[in-house]
N, C-alpha and C. Protein backbone atom coordinates (compact mmCIF):
# COMPACT_ATOMS: atom_id res chain seq x y z
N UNK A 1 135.21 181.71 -67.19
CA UNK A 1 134.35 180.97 -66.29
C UNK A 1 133.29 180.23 -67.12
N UNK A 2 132.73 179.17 -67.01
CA UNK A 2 132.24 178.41 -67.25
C UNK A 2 130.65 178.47 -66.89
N UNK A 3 129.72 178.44 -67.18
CA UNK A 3 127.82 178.79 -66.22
C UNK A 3 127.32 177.22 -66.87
N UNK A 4 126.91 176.84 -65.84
CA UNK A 4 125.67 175.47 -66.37
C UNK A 4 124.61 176.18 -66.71
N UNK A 5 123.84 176.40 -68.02
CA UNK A 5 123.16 176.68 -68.30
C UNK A 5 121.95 175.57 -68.98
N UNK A 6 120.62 175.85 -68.94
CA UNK A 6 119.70 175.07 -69.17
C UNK A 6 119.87 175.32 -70.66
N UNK A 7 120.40 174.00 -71.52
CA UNK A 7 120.05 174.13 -73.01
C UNK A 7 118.94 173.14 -73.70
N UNK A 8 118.40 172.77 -72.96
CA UNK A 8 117.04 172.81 -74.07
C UNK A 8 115.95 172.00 -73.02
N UNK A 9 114.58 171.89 -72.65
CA UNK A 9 113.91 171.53 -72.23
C UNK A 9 112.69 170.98 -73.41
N UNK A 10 111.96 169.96 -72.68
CA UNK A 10 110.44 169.69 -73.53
C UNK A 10 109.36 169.63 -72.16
N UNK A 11 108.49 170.59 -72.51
CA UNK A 11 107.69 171.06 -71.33
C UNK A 11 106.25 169.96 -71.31
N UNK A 12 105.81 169.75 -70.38
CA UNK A 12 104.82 169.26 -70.14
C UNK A 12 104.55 167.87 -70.60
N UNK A 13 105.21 167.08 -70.78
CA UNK A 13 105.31 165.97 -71.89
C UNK A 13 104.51 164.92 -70.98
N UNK A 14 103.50 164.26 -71.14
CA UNK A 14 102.97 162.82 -70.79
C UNK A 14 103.46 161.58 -70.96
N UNK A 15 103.79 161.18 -69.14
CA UNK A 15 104.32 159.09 -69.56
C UNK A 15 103.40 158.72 -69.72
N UNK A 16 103.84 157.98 -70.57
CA UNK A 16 103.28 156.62 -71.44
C UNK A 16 103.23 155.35 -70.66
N UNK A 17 104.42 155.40 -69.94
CA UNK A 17 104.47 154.08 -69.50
C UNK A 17 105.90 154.07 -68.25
N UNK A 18 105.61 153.46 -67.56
CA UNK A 18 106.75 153.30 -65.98
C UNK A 18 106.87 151.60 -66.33
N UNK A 19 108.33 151.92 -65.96
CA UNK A 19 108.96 149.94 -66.06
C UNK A 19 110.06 150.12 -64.76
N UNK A 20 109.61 149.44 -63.52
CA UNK A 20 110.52 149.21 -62.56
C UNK A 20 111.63 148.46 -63.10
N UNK A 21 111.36 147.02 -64.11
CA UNK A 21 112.16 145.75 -64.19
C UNK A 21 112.60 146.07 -65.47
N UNK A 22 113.30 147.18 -65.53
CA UNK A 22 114.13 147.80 -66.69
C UNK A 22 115.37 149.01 -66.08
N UNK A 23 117.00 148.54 -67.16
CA UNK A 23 117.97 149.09 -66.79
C UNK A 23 117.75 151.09 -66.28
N UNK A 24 118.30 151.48 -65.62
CA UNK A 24 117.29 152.75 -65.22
C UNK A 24 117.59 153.88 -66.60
N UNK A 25 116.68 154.53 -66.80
CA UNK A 25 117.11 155.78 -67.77
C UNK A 25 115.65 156.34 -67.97
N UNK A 26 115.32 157.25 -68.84
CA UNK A 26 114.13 158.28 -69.54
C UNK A 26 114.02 157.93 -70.68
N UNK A 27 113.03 157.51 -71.06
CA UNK A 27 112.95 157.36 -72.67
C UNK A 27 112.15 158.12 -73.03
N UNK A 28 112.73 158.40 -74.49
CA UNK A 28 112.24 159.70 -74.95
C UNK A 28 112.16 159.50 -75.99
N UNK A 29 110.77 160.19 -77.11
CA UNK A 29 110.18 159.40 -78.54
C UNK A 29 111.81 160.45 -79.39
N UNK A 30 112.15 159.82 -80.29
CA UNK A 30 113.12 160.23 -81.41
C UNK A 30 112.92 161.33 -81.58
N UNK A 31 111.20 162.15 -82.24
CA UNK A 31 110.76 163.09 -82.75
C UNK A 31 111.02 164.18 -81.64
N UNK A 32 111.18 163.93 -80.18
CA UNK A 32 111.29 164.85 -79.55
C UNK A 32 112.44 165.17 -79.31
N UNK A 33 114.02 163.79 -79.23
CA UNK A 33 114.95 164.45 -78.91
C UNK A 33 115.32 165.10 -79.58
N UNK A 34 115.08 164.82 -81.30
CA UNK A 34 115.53 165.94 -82.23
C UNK A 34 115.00 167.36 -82.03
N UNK A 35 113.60 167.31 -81.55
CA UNK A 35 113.47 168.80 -81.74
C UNK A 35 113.77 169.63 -80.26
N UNK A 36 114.10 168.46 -79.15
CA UNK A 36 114.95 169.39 -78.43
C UNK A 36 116.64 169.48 -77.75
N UNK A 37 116.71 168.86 -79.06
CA UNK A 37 118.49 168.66 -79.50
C UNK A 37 118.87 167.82 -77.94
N UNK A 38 118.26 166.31 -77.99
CA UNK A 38 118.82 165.85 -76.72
C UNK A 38 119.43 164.64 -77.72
N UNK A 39 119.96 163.95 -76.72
CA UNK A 39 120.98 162.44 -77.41
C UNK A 39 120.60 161.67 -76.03
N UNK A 40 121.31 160.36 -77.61
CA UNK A 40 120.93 159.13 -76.38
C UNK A 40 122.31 159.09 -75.46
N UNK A 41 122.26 158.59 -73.86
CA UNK A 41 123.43 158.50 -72.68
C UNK A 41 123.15 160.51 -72.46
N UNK A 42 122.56 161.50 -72.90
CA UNK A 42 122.81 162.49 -72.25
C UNK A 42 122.10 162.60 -70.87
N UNK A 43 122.45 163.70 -69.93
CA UNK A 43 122.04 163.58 -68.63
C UNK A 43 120.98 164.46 -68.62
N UNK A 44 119.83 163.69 -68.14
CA UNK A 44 118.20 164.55 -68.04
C UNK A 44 117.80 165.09 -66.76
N UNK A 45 117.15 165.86 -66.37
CA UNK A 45 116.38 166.17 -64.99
C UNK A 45 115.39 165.65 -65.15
N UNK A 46 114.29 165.20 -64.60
CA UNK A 46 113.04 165.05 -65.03
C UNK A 46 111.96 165.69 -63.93
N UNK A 47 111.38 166.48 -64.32
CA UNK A 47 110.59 166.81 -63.01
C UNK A 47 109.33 166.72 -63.15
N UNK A 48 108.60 165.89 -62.22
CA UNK A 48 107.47 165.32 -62.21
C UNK A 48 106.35 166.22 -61.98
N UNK A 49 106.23 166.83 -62.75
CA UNK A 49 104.61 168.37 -62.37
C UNK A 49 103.44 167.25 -61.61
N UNK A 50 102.87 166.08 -61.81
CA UNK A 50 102.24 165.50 -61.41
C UNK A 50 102.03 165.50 -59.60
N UNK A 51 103.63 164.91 -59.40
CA UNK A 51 103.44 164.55 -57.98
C UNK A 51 104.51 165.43 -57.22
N UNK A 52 105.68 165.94 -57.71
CA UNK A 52 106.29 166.58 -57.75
C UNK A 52 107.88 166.45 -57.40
N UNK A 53 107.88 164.89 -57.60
CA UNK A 53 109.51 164.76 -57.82
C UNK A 53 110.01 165.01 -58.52
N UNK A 54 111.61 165.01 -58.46
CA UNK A 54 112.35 165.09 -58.98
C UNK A 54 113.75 164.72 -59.52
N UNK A 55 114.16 164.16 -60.48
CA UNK A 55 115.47 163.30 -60.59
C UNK A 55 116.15 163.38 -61.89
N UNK A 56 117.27 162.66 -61.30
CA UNK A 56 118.65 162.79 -62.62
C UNK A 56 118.86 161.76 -63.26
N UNK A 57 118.73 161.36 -64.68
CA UNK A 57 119.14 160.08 -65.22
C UNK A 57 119.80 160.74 -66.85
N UNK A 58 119.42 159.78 -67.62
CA UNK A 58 120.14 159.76 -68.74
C UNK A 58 118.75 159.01 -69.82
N UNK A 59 118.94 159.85 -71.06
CA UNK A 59 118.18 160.00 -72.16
C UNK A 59 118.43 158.59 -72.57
N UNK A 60 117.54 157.00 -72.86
CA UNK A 60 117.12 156.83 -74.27
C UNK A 60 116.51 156.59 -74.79
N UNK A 61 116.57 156.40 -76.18
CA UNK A 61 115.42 156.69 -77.05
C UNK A 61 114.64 155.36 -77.60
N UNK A 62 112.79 156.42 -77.09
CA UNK A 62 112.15 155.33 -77.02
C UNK A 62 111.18 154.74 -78.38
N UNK A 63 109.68 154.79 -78.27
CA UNK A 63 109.30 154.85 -79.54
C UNK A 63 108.47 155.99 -80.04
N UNK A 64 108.16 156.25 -80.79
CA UNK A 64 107.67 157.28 -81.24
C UNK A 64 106.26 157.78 -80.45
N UNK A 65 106.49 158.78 -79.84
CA UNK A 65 105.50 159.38 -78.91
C UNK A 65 105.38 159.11 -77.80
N UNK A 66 106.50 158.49 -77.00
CA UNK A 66 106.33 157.69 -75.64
C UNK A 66 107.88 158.33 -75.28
N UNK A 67 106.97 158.49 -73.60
CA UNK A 67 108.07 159.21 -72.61
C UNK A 67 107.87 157.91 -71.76
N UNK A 68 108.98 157.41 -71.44
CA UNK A 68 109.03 156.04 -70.35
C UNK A 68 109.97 156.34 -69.20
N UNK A 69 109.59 156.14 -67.90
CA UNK A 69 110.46 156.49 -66.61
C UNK A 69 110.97 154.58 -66.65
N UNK A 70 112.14 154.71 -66.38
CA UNK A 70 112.68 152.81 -66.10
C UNK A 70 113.22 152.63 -65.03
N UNK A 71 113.03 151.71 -64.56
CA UNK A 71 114.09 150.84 -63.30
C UNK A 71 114.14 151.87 -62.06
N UNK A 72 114.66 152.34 -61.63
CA UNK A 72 114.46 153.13 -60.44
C UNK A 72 113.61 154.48 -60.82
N UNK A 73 113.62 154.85 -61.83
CA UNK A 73 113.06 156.04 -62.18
C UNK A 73 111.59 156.12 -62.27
N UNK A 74 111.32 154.64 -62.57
CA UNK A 74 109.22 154.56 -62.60
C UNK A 74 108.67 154.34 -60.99
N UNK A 75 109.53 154.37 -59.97
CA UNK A 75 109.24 154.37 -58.46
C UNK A 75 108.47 156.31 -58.28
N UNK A 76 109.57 157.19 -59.29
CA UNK A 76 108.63 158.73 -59.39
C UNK A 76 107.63 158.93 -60.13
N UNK A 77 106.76 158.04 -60.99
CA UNK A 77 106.14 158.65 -61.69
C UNK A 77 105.06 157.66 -61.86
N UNK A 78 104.14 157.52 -62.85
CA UNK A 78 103.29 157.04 -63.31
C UNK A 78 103.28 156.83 -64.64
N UNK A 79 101.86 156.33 -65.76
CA UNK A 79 101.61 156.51 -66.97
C UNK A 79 100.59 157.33 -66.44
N UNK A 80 100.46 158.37 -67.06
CA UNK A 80 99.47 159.89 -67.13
C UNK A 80 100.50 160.98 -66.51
N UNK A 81 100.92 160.49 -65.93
CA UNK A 81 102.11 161.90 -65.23
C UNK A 81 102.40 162.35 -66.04
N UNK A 82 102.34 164.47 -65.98
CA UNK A 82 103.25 165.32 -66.62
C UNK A 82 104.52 165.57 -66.60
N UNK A 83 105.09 165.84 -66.90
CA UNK A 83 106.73 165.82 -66.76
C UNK A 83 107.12 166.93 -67.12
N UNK A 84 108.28 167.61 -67.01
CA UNK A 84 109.25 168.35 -67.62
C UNK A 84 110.82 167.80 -67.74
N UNK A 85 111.52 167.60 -68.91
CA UNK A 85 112.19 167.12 -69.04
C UNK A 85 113.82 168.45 -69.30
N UNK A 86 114.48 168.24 -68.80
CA UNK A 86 115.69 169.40 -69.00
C UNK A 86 116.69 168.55 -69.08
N UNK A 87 117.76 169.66 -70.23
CA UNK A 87 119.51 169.13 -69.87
C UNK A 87 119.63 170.16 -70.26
N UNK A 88 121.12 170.38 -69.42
CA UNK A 88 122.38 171.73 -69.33
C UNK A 88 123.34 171.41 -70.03
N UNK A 89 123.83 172.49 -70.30
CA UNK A 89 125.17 172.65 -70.72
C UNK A 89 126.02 173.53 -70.35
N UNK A 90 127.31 172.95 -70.21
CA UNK A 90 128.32 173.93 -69.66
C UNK A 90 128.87 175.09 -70.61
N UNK A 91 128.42 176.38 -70.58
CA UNK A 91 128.49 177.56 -71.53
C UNK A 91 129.82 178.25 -71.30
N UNK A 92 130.53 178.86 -71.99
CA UNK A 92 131.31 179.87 -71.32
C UNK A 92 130.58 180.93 -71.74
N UNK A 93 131.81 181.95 -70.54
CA UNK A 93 131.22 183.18 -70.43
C UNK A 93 131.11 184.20 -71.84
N UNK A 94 131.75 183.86 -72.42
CA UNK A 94 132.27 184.40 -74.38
C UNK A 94 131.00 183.60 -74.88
N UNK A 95 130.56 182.62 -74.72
CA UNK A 95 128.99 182.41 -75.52
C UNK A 95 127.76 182.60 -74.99
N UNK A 96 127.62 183.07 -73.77
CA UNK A 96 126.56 183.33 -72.94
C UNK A 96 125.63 184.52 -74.19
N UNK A 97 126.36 185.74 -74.40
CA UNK A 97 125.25 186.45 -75.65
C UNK A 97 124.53 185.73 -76.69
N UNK A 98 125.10 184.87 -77.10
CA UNK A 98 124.44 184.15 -78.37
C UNK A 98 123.78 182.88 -78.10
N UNK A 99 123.72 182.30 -77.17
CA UNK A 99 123.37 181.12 -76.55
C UNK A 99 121.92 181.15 -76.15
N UNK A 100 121.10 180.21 -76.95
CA UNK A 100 119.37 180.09 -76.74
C UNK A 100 119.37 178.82 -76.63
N UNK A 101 118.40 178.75 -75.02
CA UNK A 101 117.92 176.91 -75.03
C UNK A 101 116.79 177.42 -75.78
N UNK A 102 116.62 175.94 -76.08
CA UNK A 102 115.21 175.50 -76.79
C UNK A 102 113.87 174.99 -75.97
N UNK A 103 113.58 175.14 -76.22
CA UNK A 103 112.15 175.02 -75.48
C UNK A 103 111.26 174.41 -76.33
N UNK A 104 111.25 172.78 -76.22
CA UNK A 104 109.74 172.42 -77.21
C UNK A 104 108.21 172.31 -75.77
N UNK A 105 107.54 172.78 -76.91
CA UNK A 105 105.93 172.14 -75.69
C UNK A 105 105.07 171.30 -76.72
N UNK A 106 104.95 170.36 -76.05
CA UNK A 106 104.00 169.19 -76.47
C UNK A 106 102.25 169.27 -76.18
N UNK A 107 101.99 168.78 -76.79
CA UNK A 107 100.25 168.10 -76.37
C UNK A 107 99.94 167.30 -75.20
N UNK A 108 98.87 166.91 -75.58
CA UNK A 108 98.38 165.91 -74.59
C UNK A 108 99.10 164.11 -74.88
N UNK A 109 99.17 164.08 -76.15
CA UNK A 109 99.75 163.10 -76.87
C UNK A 109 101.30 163.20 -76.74
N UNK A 110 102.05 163.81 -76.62
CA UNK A 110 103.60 164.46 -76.94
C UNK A 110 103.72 164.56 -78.19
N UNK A 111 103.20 165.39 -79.08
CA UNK A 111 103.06 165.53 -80.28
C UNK A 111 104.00 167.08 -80.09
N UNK A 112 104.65 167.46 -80.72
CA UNK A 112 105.12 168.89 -80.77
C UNK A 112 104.15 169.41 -81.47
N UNK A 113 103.59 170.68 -80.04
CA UNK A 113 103.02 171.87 -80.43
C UNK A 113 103.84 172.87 -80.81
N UNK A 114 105.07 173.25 -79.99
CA UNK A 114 105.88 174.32 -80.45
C UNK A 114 107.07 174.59 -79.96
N UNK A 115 108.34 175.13 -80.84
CA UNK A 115 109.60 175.05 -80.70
C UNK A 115 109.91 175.68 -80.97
N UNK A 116 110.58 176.65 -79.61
CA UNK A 116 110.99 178.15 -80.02
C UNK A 116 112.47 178.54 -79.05
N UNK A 117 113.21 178.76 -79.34
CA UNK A 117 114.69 179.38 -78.70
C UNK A 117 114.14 180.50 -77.69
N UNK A 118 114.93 180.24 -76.86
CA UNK A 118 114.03 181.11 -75.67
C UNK A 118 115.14 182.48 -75.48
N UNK A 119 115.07 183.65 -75.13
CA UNK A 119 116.25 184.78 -75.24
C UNK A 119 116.36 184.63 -73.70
């Protein structure tokens, strides 16, 4: 059997900036997808701690230190909005023991404060 499991989140992260008149997606600074093992076209949640939506798009990558909501996606959010950003992965049941999402948490800036595998 197969579990969608949450593999890696970046907690609390601040937009930078909302663009209605842009193709839709999440942009996300480089420094962060690496440290929370995301890629560009992967599928994001984004959940808005601010106001408290919530939605599904796809990761890309923006400029360094900037979280950007685009095209239909800046209708949820703002620049100052907190965010939480997630993607899953489909685990099997044979890797479920060894299997740690990652968890980065950012600043006020999205600077990585800390990056730790969660049990």
């Amino acid at each position: 059997m197969q579990r969608v499991i949450m593999k890696s989140k970046i907690h609390r992260a601040t937009v930078t900036r909302a663009v209605v008149d842009f193709e839709g997606s999440c942009g996300i600074a480089p420094e962060l997808m690496r440290a929370a093992d995301m890629v560009a076209g992967e599928q994001v949640h984004v959940v808005n701690a601010t106001n408290g939506s919530r939605a599904v798009t796809y990761v890309i990558e923006a400029a360094p230190g900037e979280i950007s909501l685009n095209g239909a996606m800046a209708h949820l959010g703002s620049a100052g909005d907190v965010v939480i950003l997630i993607t899953y992965a489909q685990v099997d049941e044979r890797e479920l023991r060894d299997f740690k999402p990652t968890v980065v948490h950012v600043d006020a800036d999205n600077r990585v404060r800390e990056q730790a595998a969660i049990a």
